[in-house]
Protein backbone atom coordinates (compact mmCIF):
# COMPACT_ATOMS: atom_id res chain seq x y z
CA UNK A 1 24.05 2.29 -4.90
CA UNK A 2 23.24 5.62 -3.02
CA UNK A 3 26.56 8.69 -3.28
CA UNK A 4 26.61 12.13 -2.41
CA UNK A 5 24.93 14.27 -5.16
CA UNK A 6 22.69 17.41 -5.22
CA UNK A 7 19.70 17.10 -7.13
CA UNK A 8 18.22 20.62 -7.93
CA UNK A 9 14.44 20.53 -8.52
CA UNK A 10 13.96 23.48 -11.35
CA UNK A 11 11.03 25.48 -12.09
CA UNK A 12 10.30 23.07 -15.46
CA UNK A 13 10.06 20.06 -12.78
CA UNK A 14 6.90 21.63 -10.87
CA UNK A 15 5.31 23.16 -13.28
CA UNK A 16 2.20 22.70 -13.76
CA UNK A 17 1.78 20.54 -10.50
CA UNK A 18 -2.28 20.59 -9.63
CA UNK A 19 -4.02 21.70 -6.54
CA UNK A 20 -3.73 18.99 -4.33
CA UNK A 21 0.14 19.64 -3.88
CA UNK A 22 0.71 16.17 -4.92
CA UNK A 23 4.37 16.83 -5.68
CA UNK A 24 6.22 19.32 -2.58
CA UNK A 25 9.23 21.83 -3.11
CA UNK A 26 12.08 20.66 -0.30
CA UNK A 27 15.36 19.83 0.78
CA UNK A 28 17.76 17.69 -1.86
CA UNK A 29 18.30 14.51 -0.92
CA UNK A 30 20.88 13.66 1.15
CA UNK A 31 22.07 10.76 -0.53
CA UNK A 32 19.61 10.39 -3.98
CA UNK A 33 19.37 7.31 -5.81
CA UNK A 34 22.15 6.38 -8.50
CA UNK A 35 21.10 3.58 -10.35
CA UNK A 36 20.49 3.49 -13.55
CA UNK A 37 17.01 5.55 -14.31
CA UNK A 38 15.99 3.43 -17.55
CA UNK A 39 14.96 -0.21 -17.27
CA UNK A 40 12.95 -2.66 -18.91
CA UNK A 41 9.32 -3.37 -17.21
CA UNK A 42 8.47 -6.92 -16.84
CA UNK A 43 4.06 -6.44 -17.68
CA UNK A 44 4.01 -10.46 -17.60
CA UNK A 45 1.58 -12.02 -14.61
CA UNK A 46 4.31 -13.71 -12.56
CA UNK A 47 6.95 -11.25 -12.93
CA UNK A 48 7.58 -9.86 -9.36
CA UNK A 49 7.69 -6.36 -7.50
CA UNK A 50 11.37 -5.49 -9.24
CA UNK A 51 10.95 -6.87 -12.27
CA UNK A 52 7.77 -5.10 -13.26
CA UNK A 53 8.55 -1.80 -11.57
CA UNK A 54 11.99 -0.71 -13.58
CA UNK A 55 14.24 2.15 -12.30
CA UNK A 56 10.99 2.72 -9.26
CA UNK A 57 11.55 -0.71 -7.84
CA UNK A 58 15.46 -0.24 -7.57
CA UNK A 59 15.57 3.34 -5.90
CA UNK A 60 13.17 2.05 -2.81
CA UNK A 61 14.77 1.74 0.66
CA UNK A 62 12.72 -0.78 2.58
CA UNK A 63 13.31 -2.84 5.75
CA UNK A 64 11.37 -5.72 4.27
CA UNK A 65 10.92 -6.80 0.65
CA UNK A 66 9.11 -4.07 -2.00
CA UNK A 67 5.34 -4.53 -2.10
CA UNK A 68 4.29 -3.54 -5.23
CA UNK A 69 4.77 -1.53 -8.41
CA UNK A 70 4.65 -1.24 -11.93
CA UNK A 71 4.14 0.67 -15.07
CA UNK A 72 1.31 3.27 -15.35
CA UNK A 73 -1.57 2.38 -17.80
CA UNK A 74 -1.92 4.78 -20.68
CA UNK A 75 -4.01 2.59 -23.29
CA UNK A 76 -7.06 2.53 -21.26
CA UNK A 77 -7.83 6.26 -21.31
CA UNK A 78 -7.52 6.90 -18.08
CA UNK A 79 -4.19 8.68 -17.22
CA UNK A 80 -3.23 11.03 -20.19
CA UNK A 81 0.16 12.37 -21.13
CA UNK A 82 1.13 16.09 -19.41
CA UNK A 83 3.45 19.19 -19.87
CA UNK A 84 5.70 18.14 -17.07
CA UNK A 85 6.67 15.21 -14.85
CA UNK A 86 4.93 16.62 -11.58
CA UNK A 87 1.39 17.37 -13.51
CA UNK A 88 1.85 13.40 -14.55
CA UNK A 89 2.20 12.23 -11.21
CA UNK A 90 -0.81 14.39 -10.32
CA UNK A 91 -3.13 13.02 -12.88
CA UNK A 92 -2.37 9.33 -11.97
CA UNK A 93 -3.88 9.99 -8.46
CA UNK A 94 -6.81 12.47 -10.12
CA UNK A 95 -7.63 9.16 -12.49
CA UNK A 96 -7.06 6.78 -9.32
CA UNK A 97 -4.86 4.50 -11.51
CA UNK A 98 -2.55 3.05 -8.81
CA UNK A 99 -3.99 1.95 -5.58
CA UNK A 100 -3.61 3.31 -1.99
CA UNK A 101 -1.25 4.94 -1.51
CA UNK A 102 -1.05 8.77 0.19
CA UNK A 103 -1.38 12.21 -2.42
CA UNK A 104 0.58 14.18 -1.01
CA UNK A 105 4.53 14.58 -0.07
CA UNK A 106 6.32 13.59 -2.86
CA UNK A 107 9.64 15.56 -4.08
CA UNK A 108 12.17 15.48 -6.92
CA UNK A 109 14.85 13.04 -6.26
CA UNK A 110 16.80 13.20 -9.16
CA UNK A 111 16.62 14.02 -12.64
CA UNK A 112 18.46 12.49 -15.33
CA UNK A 113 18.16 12.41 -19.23
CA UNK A 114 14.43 13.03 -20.25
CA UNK A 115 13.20 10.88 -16.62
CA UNK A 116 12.76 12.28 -13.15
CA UNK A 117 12.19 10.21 -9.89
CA UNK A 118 10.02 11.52 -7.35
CA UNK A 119 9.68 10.11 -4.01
CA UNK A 120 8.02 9.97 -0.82
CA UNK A 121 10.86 9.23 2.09
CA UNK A 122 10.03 8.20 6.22
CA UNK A 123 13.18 9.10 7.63
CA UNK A 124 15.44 9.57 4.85
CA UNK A 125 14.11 6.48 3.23
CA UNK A 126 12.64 5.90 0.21
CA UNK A 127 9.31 4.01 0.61
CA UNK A 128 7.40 5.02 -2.56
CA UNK A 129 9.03 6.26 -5.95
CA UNK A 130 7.77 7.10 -9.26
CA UNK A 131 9.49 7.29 -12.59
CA UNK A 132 8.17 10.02 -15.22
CA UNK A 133 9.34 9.59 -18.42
CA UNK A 134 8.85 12.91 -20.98
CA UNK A 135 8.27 10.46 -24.53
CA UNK A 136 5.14 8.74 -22.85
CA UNK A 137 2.58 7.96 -25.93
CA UNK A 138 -1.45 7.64 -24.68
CA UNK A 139 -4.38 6.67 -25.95
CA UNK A 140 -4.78 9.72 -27.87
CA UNK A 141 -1.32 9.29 -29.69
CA UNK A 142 -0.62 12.40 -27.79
CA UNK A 143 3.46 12.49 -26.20
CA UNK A 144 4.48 13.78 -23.29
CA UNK A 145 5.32 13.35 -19.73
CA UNK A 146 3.72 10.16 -18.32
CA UNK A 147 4.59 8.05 -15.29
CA UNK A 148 6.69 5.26 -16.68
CA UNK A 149 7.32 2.80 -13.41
CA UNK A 150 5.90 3.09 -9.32
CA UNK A 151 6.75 1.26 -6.35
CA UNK A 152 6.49 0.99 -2.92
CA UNK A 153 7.47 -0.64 0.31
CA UNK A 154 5.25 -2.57 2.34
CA UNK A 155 2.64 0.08 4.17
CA UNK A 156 3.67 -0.67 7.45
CA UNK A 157 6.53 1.25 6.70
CA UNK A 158 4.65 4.49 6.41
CA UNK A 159 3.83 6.54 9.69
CA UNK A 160 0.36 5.49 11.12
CA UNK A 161 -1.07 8.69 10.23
CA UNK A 162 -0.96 8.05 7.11
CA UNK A 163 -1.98 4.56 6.23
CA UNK A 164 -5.24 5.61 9.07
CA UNK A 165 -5.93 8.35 6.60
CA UNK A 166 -5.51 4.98 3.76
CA UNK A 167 -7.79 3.56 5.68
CA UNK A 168 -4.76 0.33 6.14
CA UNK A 169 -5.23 -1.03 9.54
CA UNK A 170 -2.06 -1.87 10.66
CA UNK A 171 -1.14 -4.37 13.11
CA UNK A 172 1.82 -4.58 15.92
CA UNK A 173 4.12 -7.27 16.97
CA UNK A 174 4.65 -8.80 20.30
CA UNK A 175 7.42 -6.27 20.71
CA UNK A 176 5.22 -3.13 19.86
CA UNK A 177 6.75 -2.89 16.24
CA UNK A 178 4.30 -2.58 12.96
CA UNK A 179 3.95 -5.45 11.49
CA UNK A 180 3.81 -5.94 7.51
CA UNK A 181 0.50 -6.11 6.22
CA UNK A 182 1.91 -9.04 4.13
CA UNK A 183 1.35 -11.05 7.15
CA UNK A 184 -1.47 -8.89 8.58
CA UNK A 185 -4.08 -6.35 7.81
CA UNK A 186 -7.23 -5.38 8.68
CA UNK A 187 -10.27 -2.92 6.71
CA UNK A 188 -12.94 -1.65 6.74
CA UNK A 189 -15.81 -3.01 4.39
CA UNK A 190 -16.48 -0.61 0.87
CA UNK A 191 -18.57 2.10 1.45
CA UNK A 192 -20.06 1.27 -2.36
CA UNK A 193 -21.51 -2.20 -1.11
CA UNK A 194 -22.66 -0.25 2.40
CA UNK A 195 -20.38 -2.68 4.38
CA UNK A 196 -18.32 -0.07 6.55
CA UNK A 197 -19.40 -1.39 9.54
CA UNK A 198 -17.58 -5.02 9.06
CA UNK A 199 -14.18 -5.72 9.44
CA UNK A 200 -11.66 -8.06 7.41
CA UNK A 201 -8.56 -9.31 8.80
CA UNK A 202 -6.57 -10.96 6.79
CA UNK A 203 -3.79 -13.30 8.39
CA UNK A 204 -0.91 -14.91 5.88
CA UNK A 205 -0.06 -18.43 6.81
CA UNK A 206 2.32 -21.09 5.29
CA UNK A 207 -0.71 -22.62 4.04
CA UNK A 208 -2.45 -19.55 1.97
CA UNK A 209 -4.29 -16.44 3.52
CA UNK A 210 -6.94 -16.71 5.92
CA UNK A 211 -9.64 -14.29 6.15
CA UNK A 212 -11.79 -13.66 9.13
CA UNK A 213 -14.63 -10.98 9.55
CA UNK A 214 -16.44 -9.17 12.58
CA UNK A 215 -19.92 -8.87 11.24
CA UNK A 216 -21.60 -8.31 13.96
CA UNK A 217 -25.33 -8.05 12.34
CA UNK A 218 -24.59 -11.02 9.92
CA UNK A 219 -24.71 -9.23 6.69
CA UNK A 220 -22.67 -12.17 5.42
CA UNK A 221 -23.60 -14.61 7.08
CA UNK A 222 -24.38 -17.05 3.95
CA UNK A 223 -20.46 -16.79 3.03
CA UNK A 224 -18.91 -17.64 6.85
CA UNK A 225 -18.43 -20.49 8.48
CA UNK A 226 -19.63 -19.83 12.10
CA UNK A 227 -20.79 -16.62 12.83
CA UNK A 228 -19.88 -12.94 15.48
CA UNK A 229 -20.10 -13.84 18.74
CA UNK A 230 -19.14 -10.31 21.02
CA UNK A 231 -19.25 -12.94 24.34
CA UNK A 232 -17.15 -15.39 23.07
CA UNK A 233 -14.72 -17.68 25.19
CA UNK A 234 -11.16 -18.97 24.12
CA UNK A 235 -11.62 -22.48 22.98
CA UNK A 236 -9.26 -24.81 25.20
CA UNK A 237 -6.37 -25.01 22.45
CA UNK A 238 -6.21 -21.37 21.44
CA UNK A 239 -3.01 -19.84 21.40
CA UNK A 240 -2.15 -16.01 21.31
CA UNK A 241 -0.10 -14.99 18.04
CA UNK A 242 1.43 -11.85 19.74
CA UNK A 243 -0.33 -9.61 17.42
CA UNK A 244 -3.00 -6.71 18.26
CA UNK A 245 -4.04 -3.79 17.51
CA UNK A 246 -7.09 -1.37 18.91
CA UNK A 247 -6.41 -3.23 22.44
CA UNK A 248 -7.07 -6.21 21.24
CA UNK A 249 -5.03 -9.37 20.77
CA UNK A 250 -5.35 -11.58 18.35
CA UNK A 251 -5.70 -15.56 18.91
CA UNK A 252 -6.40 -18.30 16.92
CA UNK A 253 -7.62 -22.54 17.68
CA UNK A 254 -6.61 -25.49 16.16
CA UNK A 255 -8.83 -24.81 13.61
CA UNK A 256 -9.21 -21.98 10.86
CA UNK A 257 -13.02 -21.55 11.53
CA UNK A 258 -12.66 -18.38 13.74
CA UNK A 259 -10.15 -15.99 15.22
CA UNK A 260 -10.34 -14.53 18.32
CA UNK A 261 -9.50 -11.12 19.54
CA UNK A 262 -9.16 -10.89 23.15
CA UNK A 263 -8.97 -7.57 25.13
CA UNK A 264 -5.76 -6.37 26.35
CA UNK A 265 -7.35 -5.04 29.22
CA UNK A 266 -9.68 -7.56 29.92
CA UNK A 267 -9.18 -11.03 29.41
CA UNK A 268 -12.64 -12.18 29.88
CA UNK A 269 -13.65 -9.27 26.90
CA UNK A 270 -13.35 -11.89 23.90
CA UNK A 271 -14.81 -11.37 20.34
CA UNK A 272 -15.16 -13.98 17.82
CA UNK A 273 -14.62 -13.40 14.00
CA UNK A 274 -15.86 -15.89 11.73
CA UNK A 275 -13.72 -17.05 8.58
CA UNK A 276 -14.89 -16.89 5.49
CA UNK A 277 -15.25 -20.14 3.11
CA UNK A 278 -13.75 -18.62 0.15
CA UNK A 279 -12.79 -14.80 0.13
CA UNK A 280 -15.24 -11.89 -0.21
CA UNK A 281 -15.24 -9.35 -2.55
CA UNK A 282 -17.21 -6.46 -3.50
CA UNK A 283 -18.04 -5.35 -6.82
């Protein structure tokens, strides 16, 4: 539950914050989170989003369920303990710990008894938090601050600029809104495997997740079941799931063998992506 507090972000907060401003002086919250700052983290396998990600998990304010979180990683000598909360939260993104998820914009929420949230809001919402703690232990044995839980909301929840600068494709809705990227999504190929010029979509259905790819000079073509065709036509039975993105609509057949994204502009501008039999990764 949210009240009417003032949260004052001292001096001792922001010190030592590094030079990529990961942490931001501002504004109070309006209405900061008042839940309870300390509890337990759930680090078993099927534990889900608010049961592994403590205090971080509770203080989000999404329109859709969280989409993922947990404790920071301090065994693996990665992330290291720091003089304050902000330098923590800095050195997690330095070490890339945590996964995507934007560098910049985050501000003291509220600080209470030895932990501090910080959080990054899209209009006056919570959609990321982080919990430092200042007793974190690492793999030196050394104490100190140390980010203790994370979370955030699905991406689509973040303005476009950012998850573009994420590199998260997001996708819209028959009614123009964004739509979670835990039913769609859409990147481009690792630049370590030299496979930024293919494209994964990944669609959820009741079923499992289906992944399709526009490889248009068959890098893969070993792991796909048909392959790119940039003249394709609609097979008979396709039907158009409302969803696009970069002018393009995106359709599907009876069968899970390809998707097809038709132009917006011009119907008769269809590209076939192939699915993948089992899904790709790159090491």
């Amino acid at each position: 539950m949210r009240h009417l507090i003032i949260v004052v972000a001292t001096a001792l907060l922001l010190a030592g914050c590094g030079s990529s401003g990961v942490v931001v002086q501002g504004d109070p919250a309006s209405s900061p989170y008042e839940g309870p700052m300390d509890l337990p983290i759930d680090y078993r396998d099927p534990a889900t989003v608010g049961e592994r990600s403590g205090a971080a998990g509770r203080a989000l304010e999404c329109e859709g369920a969280p989409y993922d979180g947990g404790g920071a990683d301090y065994d693996s000598g990665l992330a290291s303990v720091q003089d304050s909360p902000a330098a923590a939260l800095d050195n997690l993104f330095e070490e890339d710990v945590i996964g995507a998820l934007p560098e910049e914009g985050y501000r003291v929420e509220r600080e209470d008894d030895g932990r501090v949230l910080f959080s990054y809001d899209v209009g006056a919402r919570t959609k990321i938090a982080f919990v430092a703690f200042d007793s974190v232990t690492d793999y030196n044995g050394d104490e100190g601050w140390g980010v203790e839980a994370w979370a955030q909301c699905d991406p689509s929840e973040l303005p476009a600029t950012v998850t573009d600068d994420l590199g998260i494709q997001v996708w819209e809705d028959s009614s123009g809104q964004r739509a979670p990227v835990t039913r769609i999504q859409s990147f481009q190929g690792a630049e370590h495997c030299d496979w930024q010029d293919i494209t994964f979509l990944h669609l959820s259905r009741d079923s499992g997740t289906d992944e399709y790819v526009r490889d248009r000079h068959d890098e893969l073509a070993g792991f796909l079941r048909t392959s790119f065709d940039g003249t394709a036509s609609l097979p008979h039975n396709a039907t158009s799931t409302g969803l696009h993105r970069d002018g393009r609509e995106l359709w599907l057949g009876s069968t899970h063998d390809a998707a097809y994204l038709v132009s917006l502009d011009d119907s008769d501008d269809i590209e076939r992506w192939p699915a993948s039999k089992q899904p790709i990764g790159c090491l």
